[in-house]
Protein backbone atom coordinates (compact mmCIF):
# COMPACT_ATOMS: atom_id res chain seq x y z
CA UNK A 1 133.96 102.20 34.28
CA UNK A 2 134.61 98.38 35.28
CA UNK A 3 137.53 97.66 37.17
CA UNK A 4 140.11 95.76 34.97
CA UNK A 5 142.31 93.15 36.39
CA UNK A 6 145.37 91.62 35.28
CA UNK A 7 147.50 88.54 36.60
CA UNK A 8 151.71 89.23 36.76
CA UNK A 9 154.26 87.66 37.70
CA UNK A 10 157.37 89.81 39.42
CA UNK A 11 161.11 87.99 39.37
CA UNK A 12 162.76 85.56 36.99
CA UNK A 13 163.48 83.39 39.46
CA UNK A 14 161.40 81.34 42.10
CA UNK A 15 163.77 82.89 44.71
CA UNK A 16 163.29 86.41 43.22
CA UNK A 17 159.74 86.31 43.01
CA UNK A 18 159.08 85.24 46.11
CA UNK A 19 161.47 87.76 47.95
CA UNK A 20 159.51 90.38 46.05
CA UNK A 21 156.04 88.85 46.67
CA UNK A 22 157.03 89.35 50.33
CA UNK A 23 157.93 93.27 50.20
CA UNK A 24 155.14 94.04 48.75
CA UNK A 25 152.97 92.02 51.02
CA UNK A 26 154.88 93.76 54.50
CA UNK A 27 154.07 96.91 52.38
CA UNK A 28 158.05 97.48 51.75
CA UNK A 29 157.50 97.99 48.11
CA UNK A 30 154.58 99.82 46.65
CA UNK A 31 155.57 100.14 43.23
CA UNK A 32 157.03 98.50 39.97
CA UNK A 33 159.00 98.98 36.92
CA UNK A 34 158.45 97.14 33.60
CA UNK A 35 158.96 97.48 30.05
CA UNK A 36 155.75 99.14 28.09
CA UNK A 37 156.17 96.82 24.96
CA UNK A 38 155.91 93.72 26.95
CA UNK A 39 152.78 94.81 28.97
CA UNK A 40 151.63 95.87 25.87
CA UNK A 41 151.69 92.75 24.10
CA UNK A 42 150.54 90.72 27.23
CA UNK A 43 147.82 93.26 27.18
CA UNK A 44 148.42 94.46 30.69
CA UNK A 45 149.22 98.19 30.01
CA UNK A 46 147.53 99.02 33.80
CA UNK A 47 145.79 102.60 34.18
CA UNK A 48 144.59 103.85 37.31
CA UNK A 49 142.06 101.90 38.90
CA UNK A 50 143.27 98.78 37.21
CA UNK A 51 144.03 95.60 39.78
CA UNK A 52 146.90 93.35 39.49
CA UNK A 53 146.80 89.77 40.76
CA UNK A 54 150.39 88.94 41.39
CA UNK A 55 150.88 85.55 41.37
CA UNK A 56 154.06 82.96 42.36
CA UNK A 57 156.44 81.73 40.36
CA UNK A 58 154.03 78.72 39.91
CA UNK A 59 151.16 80.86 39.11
CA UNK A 60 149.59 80.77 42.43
CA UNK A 61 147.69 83.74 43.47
CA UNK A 62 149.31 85.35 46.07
CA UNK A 63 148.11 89.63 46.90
CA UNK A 64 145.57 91.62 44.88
CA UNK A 65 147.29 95.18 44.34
CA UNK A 66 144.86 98.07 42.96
CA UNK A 67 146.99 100.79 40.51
CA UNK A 68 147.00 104.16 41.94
CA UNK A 69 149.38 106.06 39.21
CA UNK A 70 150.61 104.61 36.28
CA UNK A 71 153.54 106.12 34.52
CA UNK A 72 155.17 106.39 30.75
CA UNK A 73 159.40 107.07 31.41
CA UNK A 74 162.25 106.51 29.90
CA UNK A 75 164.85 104.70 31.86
CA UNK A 76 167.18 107.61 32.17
CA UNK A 77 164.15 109.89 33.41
CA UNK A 78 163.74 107.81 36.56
CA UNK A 79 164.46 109.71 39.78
CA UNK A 80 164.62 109.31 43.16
CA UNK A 81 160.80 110.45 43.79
CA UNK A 82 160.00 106.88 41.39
CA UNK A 83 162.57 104.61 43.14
CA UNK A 84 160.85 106.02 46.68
CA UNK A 85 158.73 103.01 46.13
CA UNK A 86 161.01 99.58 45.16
CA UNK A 87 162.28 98.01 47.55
CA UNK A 88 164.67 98.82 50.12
CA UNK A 89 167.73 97.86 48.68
CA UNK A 90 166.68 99.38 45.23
CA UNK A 91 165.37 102.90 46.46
CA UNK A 92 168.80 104.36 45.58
CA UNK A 93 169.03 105.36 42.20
CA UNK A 94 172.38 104.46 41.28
CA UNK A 95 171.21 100.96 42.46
CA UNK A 96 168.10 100.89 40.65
CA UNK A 97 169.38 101.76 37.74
CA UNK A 98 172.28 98.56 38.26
CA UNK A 99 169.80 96.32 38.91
CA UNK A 100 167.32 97.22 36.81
CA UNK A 101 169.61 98.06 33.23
CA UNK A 102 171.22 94.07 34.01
CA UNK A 103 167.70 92.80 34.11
CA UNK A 104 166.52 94.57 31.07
CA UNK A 105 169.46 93.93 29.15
CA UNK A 106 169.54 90.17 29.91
CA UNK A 107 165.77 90.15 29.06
CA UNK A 108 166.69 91.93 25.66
């Protein structure tokens, strides 16, 4: 099949986004959480294989990323073995699921 890309954005803040575009460029975070419904209707649902441009918070292009495992979970199933990939402040699950649940809720 042909590879699929996809261009994202990660942060809601210049500051954000660019403290995230740097973990995952020193290879400090290897994963990402997002809501299904808004992927969905940006038509970015990634499955394996898929590549993800992720871009500034100006839109530049900034690291190509290819999707290894893509996963379906509800909030209160993520573990420890999922958070194993955020970032280092956000591997613990009690912190995840702070900063994460304030993000989403804002963003709902």
């Amino acid at each position: 099949p042909e590879a699929r890309y996809a261009v994202r954005r990660m942060g809601n803040t210049p500051e954000l986004c660019d403290r995230l575009l740097a973990m995952v460029e020193r290879g400090e975070k290897t994963g990402l959480f997002s809501r299904p419904a808004e992927l969905e209707a940006a038509g970015l649902l990634p499955s394996p294989g898929d590549h993800v441009i992720f871009v500034d918070f100006a839109g530049e292009p900034r690291c190509l990323a290819r999707m290894e495992e893509c996963r379906l979970m509800r909030f209160g199933d993520v573990g420890p073995d999922q958070t194993a990939c955020e970032s280092p402040a956000a591997r613990e699950l009690a912190t995840w699921r702070r900063i994460h649940g304030a993000y989403w809720e804002r963003v709902l």
